[in-house]
Protein backbone atom coordinates (compact mmCIF):
# COMPACT_ATOMS: atom_id res chain seq x y z
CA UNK A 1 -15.20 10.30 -4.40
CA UNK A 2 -11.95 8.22 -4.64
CA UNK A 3 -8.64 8.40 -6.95
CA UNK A 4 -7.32 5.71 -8.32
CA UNK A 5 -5.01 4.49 -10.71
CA UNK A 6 -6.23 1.77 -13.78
CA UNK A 7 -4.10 -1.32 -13.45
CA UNK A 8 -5.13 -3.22 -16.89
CA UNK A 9 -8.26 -2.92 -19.13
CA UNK A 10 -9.35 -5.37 -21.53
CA UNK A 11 -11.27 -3.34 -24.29
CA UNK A 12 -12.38 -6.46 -25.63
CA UNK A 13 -13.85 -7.86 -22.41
CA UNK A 14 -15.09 -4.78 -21.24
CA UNK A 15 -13.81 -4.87 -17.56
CA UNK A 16 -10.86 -4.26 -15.83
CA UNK A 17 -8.99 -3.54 -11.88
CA UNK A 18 -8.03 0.18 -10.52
CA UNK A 19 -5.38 0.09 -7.56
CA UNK A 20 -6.34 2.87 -5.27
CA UNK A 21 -4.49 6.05 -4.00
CA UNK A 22 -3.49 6.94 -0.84
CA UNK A 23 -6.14 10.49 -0.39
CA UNK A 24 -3.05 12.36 1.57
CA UNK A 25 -0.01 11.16 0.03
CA UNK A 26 -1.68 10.43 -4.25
CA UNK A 27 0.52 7.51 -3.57
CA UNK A 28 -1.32 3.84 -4.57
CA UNK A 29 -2.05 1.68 -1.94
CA UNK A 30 -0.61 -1.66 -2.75
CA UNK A 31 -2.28 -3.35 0.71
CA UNK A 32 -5.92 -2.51 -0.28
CA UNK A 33 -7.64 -5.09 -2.42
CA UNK A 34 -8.12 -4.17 -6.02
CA UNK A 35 -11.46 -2.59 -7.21
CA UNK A 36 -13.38 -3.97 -10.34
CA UNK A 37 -14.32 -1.99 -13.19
CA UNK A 38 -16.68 -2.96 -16.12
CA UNK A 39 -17.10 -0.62 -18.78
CA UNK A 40 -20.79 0.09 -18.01
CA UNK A 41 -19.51 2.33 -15.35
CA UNK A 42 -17.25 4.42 -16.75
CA UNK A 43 -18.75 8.07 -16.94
CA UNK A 44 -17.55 9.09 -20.87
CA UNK A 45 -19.33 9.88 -24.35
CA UNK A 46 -19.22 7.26 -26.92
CA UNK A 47 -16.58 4.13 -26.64
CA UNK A 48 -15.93 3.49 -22.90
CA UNK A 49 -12.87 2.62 -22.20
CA UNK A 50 -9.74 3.11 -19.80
CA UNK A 51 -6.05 2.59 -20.29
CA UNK A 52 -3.78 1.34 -18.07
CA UNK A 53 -1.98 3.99 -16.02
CA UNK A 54 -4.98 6.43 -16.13
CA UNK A 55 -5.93 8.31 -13.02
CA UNK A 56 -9.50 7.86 -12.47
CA UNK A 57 -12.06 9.28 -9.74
CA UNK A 58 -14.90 7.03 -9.02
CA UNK A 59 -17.13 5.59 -6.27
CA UNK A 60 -17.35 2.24 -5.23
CA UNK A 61 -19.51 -0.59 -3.84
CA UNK A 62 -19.12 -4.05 -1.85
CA UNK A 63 -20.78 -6.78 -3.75
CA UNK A 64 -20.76 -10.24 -2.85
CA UNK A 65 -18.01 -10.74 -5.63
CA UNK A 66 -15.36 -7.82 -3.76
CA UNK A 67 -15.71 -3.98 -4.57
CA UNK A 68 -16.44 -2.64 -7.35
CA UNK A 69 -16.11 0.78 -9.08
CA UNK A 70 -19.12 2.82 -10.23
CA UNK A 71 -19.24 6.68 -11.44
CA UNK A 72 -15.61 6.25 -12.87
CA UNK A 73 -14.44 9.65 -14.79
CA UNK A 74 -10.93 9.50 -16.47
CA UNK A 75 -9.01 12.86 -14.93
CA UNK A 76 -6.70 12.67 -18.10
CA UNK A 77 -3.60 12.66 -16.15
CA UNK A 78 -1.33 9.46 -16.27
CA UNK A 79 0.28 8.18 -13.28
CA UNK A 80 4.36 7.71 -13.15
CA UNK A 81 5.06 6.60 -9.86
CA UNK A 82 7.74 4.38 -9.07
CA UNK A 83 5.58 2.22 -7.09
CA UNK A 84 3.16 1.43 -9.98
CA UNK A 85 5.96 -0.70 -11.92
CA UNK A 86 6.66 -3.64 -9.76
């Protein structure tokens, strides 16, 4: 299972990217590709959606399109590190 951070999620398009974090330091790590989200994936009751800044654990997959998330739970917590605002 992997942390990440959400980057942007369009409600109304239903997808959206997740910069991951660093496993030892919970820092993101800007040189890894982005992962793709839709909002099929995301493990919640009801309305599935994400917000930017959310900390997420999920699992992801190589397509032929570039990774994407699957099994993605929102932890709750928001992310305020300095690196995330560019």
């Amino acid at each position: 299972m992997c942390r990440g951070v959400v980057k942007f999620f369009n409600d109304q398009k239903g997808f959206g990217f997740i910069y991951r974090m660093d496993p030892n330091t919970g820092k993101l790590d800007m040189d890894k590709a982005d992962i793709f989200v839709h909002f099929s994936h995301i493990d919640s009751p009801g309305y599935r959606t994400l917000y930017d800044s959310d900390i997420v654990t999920f699992t992801w997959i190589d397509t032929p399109k570039g990774l994407q998330a699957e099994k993605v739970v929102r932890t709750g917590d928001q992310y305020e590190g300095a690196d995330f605002y560019f």
